[in-house]
C-alpha atoms as a PDB file:
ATOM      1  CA  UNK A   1      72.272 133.209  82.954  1.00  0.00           C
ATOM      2  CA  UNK A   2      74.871 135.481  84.608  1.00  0.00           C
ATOM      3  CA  UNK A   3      74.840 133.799  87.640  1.00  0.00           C
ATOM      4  CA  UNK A   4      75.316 130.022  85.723  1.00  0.00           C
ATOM      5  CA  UNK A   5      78.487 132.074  84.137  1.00  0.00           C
ATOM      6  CA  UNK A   6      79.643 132.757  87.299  1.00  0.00           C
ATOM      7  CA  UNK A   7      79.172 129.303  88.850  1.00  0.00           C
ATOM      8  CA  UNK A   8      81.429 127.532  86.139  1.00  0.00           C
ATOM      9  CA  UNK A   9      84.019 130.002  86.382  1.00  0.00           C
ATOM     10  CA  UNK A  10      83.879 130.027  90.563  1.00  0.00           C
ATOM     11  CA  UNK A  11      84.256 126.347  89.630  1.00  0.00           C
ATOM     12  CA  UNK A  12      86.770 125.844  87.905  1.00  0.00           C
ATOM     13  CA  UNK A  13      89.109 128.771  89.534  1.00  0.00           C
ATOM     14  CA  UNK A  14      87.906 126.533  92.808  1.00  0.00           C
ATOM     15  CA  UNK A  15      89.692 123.508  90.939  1.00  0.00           C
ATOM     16  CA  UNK A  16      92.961 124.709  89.809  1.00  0.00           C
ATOM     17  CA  UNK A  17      93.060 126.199  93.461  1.00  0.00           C
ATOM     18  CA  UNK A  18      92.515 122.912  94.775  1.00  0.00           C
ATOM     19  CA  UNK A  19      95.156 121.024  92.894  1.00  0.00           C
ATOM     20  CA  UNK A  20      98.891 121.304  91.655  1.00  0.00           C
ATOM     21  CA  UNK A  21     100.230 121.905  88.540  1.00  0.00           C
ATOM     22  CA  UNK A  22     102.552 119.258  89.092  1.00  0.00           C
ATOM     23  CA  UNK A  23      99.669 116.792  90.175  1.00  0.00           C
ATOM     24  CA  UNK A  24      97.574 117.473  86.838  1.00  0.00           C
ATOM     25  CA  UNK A  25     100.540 116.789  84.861  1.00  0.00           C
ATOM     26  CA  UNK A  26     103.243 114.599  85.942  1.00  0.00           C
ATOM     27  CA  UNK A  27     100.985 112.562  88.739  1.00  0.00           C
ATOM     28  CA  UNK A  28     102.152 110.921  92.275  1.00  0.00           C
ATOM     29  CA  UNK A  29     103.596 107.919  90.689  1.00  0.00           C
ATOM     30  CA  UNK A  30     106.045 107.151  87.706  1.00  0.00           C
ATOM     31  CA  UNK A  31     106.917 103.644  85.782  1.00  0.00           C
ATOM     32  CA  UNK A  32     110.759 102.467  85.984  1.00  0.00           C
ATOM     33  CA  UNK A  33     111.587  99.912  83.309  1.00  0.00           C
ATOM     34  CA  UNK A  34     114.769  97.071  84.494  1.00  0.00           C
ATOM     35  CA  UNK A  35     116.084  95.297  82.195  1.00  0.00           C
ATOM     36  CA  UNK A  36     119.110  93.229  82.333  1.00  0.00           C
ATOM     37  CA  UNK A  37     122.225  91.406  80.559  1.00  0.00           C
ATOM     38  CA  UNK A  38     121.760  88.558  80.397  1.00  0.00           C
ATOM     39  CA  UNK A  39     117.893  88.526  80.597  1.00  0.00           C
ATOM     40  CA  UNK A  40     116.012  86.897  83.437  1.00  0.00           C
ATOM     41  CA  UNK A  41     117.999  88.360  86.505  1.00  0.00           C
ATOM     42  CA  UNK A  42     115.883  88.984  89.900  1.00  0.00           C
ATOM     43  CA  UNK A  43     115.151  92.020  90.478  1.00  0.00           C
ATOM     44  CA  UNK A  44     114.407  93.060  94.036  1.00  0.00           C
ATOM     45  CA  UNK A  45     113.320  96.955  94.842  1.00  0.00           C
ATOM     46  CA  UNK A  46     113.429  98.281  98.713  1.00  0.00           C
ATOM     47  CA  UNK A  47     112.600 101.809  99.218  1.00  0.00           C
ATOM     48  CA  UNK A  48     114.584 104.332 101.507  1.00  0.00           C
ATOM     49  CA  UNK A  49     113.004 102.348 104.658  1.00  0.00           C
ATOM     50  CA  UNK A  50     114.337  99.620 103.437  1.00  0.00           C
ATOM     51  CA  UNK A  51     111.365  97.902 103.062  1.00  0.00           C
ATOM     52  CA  UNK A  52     110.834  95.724 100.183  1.00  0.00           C
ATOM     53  CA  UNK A  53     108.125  97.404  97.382  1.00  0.00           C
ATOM     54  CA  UNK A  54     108.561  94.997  94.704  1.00  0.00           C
ATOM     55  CA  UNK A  55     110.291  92.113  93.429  1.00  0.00           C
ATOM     56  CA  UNK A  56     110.440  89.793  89.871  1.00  0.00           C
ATOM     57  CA  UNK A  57     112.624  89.292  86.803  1.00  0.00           C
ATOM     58  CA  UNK A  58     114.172  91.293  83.859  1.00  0.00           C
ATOM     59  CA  UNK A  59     112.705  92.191  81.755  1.00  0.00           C
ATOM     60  CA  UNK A  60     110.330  94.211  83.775  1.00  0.00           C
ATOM     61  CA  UNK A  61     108.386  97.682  84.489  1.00  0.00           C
ATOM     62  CA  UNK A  62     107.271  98.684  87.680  1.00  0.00           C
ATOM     63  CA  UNK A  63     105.362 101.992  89.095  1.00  0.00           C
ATOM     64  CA  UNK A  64     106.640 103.641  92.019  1.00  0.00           C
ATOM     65  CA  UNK A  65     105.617 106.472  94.026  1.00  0.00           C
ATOM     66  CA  UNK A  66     107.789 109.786  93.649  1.00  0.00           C
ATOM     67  CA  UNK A  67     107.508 111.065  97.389  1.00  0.00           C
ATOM     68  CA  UNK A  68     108.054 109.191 100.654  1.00  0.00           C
ATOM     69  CA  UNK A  69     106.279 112.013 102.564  1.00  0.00           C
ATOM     70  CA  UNK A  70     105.487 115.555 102.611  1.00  0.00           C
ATOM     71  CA  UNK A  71     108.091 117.386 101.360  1.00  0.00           C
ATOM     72  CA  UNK A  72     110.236 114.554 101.282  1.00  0.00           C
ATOM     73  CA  UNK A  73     111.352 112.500  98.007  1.00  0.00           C
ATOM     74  CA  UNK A  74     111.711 108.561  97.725  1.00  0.00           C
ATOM     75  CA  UNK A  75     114.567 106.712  96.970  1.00  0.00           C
ATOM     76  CA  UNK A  76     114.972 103.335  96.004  1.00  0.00           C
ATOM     77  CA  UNK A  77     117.692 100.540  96.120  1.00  0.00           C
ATOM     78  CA  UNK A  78     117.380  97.954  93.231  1.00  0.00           C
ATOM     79  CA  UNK A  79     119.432  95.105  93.187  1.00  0.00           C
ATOM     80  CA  UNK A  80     119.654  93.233  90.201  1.00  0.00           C
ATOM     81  CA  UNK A  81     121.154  89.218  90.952  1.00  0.00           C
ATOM     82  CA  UNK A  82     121.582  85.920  88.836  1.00  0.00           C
ATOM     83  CA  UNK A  83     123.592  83.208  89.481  1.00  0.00           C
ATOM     84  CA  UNK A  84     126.943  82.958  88.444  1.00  0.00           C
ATOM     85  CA  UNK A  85     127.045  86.493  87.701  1.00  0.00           C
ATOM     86  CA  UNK A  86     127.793  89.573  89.852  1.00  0.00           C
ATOM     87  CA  UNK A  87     124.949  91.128  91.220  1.00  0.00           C
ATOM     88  CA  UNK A  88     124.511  94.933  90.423  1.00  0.00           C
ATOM     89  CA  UNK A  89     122.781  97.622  92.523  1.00  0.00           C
ATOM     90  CA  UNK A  90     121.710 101.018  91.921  1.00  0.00           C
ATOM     91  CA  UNK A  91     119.867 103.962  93.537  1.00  0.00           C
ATOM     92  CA  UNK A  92     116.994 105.752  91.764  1.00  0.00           C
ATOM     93  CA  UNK A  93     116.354 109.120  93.605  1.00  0.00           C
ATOM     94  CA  UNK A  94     113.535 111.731  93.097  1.00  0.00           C
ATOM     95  CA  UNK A  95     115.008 114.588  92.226  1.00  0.00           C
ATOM     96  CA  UNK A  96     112.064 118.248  91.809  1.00  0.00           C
ATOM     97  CA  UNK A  97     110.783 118.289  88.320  1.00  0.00           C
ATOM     98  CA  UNK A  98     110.052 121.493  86.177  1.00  0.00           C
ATOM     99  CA  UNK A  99     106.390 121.628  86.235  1.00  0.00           C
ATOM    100  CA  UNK A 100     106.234 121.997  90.197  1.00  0.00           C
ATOM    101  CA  UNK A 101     107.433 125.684  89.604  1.00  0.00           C
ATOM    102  CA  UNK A 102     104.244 125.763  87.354  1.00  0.00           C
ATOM    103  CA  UNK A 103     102.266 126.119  90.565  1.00  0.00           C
ATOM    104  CA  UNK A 104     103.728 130.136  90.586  1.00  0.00           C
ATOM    105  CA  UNK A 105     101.429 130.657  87.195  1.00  0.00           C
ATOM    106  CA  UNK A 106      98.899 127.748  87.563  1.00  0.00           C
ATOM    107  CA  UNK A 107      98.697 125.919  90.978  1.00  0.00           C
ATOM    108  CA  UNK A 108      99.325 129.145  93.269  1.00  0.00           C
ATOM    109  CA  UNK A 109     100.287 128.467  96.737  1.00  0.00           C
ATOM    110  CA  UNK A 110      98.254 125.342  97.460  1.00  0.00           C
ATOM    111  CA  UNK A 111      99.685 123.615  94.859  1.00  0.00           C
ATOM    112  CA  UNK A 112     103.024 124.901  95.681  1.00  0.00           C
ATOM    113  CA  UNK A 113     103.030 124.122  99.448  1.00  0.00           C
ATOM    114  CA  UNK A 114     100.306 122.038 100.078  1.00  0.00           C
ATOM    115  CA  UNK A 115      99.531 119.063  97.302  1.00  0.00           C
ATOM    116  CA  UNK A 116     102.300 118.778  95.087  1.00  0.00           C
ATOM    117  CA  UNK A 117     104.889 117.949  98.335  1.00  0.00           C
ATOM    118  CA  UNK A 118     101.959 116.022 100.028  1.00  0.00           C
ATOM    119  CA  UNK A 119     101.096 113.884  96.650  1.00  0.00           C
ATOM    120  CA  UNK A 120     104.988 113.444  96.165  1.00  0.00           C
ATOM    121  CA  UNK A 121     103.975 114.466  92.271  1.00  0.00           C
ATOM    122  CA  UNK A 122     106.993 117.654  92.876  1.00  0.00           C
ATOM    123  CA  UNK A 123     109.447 114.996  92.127  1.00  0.00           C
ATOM    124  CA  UNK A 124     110.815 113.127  89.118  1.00  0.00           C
ATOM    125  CA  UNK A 125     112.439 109.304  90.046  1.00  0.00           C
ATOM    126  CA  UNK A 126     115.951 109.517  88.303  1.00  0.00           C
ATOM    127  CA  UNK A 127     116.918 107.250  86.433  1.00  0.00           C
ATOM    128  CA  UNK A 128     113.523 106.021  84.890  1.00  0.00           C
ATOM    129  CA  UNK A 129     115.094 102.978  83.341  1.00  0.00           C
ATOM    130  CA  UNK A 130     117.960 100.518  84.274  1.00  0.00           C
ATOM    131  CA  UNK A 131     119.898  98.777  82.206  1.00  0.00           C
ATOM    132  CA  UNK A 132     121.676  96.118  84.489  1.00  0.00           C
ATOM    133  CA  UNK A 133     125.010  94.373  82.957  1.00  0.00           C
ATOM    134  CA  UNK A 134     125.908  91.460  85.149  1.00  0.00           C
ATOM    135  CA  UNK A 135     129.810  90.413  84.927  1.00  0.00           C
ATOM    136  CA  UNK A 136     130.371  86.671  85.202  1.00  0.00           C
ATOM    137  CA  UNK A 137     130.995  85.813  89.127  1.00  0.00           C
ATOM    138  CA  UNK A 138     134.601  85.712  90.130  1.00  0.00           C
ATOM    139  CA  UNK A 139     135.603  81.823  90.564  1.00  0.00           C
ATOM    140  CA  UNK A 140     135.989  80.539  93.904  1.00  0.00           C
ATOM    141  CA  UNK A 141     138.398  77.459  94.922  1.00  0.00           C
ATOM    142  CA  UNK A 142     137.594  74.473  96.546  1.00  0.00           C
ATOM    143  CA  UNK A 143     140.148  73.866  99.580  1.00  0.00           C
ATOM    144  CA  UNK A 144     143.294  71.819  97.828  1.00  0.00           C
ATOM    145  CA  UNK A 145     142.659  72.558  94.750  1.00  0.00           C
ATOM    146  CA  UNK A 146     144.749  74.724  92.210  1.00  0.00           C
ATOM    147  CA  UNK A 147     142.962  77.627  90.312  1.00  0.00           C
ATOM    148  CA  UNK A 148     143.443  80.980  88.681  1.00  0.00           C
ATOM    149  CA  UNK A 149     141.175  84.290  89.585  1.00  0.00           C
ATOM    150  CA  UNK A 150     141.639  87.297  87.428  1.00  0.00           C
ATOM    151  CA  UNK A 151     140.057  90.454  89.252  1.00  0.00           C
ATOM    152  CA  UNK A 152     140.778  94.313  88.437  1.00  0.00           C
ATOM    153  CA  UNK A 153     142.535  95.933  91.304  1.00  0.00           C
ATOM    154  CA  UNK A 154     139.332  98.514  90.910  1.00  0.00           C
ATOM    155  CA  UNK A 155     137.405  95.455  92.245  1.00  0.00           C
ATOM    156  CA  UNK A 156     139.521  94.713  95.098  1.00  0.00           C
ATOM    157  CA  UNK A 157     139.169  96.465  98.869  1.00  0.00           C
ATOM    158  CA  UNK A 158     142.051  99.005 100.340  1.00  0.00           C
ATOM    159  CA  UNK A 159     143.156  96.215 102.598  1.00  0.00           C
ATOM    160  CA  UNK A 160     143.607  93.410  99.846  1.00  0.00           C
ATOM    161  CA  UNK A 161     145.185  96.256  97.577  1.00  0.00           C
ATOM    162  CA  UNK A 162     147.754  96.592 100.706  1.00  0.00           C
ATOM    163  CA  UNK A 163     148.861  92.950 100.372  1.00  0.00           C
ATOM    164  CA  UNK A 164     149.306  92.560  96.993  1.00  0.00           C
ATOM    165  CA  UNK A 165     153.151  91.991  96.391  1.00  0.00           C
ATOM    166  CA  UNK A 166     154.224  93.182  92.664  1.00  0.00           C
ATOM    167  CA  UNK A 167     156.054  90.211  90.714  1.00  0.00           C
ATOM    168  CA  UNK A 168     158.130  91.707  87.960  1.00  0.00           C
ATOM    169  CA  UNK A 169     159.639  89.593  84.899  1.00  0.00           C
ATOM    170  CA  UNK A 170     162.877  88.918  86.844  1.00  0.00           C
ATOM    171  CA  UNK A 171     160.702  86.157  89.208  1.00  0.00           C
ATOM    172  CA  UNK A 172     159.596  84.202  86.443  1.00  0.00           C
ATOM    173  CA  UNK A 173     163.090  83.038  84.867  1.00  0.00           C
END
């Protein structure tokens, strides 16, 4: 009987040994919800690579994996398009979450140093949801034709911003 005692608790110490306290809890992989104004934008995701993970339209959840290797968090690029609109882009980064410093009560020193960076489940993907505006596209001009394009100086690069000639009230009378 004493020896069945000492089987189950050899067992499970063997199991928390084995694992991290970041794997049991927050797991190796976390869902990122896009959504988008208007609705119906594509949505295209490439990781820090560059290589394209995933790709569909708004509104949408996907689940993607927290590390990119050992030690290392991954980082995504999401680009959020439709047409006539501006498209919008945005990072989401893994940043370390709380319960990997769980491993100093729980997980011990395989956890710390061995699954949690080698599962990627250390890390938490920030932000975990996206909520995409899309501005109406700037209007382009057809050669010969007269138009009118309002932008924000904010919008505009350092070397337009250097050509841009100030017309005060005096030029209009």
């Amino acid at each position: 009987m004493k020896s069945g005692i000492a089987a189950c608790i050899a067992a499970a110490a063997g199991a928390v040994a084995a694992t991290g306290c970041a794997t049991i809890v927050a797991k190796s992989s976390q869902s990122i919800t896009v959504t988008s104004v208007p609705p119906g934008a594509a949505v295209s995701i490439s990781n820090r690579a560059g290589a394209a993970i995933h790709s569909g339209n708004t509104p949408l959840t996907v689940t993607l994996k927290k590390g990119a290797g050992y030690f290392k968090p991954e980082r995504y690029v999401v680009r959020v398009s439709k047409e006539g609109f501006q498209s919008h882009e945005l990072r989401v980064d893994g940043a370390v979450n709380g319960w990997y410093f769980g491993n100093i009560v729980f997980g011990g020193l395989i956890g710390m140093l061995a699954v949690d960076p080698a599962t990627g489940a250390m890390y938490t993907l920030r932000p975990d949801a996206i909520e995409a505006t899309l501005d109406a596209a700037k209007v382009t001009r057809e050669p010969g034709e007269r138009s009118l394009t309002v932008v924000l100086v904010a919008d505009l690069s350092p070397q337009t911003r250097n050509q841009l000639v100030k017309i005060s009230a005096d030029w209009f009378e």
